[in-house]
C-alpha atoms as a PDB file:
ATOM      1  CA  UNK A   1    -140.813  71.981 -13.647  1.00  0.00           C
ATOM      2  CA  UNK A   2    -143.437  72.538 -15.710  1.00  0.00           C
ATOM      3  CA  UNK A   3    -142.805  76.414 -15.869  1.00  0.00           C
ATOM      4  CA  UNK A   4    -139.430  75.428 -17.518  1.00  0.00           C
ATOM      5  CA  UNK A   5    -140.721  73.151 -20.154  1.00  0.00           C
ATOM      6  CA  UNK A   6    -143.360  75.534 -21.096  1.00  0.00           C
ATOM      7  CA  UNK A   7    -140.446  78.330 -21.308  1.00  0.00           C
ATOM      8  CA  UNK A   8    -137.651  76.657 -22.979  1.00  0.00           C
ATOM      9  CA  UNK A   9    -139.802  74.145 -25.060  1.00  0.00           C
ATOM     10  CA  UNK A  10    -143.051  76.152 -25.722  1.00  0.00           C
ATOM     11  CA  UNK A  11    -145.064  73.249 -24.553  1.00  0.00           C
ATOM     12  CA  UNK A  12    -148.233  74.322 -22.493  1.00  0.00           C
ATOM     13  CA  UNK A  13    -149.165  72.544 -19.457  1.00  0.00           C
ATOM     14  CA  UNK A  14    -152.803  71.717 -21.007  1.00  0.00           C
ATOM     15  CA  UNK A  15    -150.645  70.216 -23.865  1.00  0.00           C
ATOM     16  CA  UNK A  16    -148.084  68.402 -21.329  1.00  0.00           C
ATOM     17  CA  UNK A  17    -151.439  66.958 -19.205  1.00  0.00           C
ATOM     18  CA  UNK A  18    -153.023  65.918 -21.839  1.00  0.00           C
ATOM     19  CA  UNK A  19    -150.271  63.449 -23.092  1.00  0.00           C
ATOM     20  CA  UNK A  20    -150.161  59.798 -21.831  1.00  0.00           C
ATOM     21  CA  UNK A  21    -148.085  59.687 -18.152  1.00  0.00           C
ATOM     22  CA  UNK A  22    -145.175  57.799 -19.968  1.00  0.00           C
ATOM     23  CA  UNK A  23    -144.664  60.585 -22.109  1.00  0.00           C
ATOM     24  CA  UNK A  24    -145.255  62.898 -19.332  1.00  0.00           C
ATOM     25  CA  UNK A  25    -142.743  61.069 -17.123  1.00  0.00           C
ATOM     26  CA  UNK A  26    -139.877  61.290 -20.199  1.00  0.00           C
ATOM     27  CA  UNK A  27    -140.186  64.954 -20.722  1.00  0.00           C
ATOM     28  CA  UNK A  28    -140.204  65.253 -16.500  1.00  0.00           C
ATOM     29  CA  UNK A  29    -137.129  63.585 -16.255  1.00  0.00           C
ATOM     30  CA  UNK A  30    -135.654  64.732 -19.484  1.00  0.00           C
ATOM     31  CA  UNK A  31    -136.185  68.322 -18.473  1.00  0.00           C
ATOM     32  CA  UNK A  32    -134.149  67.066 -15.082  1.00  0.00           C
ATOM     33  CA  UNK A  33    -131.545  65.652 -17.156  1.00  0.00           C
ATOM     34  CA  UNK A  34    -130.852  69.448 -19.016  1.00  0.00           C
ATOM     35  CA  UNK A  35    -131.301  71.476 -15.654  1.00  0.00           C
ATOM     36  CA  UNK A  36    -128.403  69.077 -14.249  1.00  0.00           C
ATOM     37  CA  UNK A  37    -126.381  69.774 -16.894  1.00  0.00           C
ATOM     38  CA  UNK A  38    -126.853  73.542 -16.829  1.00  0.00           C
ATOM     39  CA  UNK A  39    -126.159  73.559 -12.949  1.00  0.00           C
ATOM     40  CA  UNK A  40    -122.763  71.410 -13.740  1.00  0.00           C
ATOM     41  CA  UNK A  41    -122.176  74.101 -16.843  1.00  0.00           C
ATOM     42  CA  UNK A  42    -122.831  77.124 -14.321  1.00  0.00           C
ATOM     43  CA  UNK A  43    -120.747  75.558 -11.709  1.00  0.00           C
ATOM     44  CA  UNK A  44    -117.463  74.777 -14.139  1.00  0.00           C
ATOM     45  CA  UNK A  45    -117.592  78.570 -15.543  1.00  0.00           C
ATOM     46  CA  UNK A  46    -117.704  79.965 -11.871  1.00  0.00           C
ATOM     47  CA  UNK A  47    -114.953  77.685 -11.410  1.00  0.00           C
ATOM     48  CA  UNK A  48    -112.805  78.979 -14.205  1.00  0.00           C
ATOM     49  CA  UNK A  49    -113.781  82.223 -13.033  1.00  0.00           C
ATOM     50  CA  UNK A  50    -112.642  81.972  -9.657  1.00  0.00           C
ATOM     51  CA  UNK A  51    -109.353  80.197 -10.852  1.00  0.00           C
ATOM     52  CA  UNK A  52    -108.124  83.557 -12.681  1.00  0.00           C
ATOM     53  CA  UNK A  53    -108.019  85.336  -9.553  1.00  0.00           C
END
């Protein structure tokens, strides 16, 4: 998890540890919250895709 907030947010884990744990918690479960909707995103298009067969 923290590999994809460093990626996509450019937010180092020394950075992320270094925060207080509620703020640590929020971006945890914030960065959940996006990867969910991705999935969902990734599932719909392979959905339309398969429906034009």
């Amino acid at each position: 998890m923290l590999h994809a907030i460093w990626v996509r947010h450019h937010l180092r884990p020394g950075a992320f540890w270094q925060l207080p744990r509620g703020e640590q918690l929020f971006l945890l479960a914030s960065m959940e919250l996006e990867l969910a909707a991705e999935a969902r995103l990734t599932q719909a298009a392979q959905g339309t895709k398969q429906g034009r067969r």
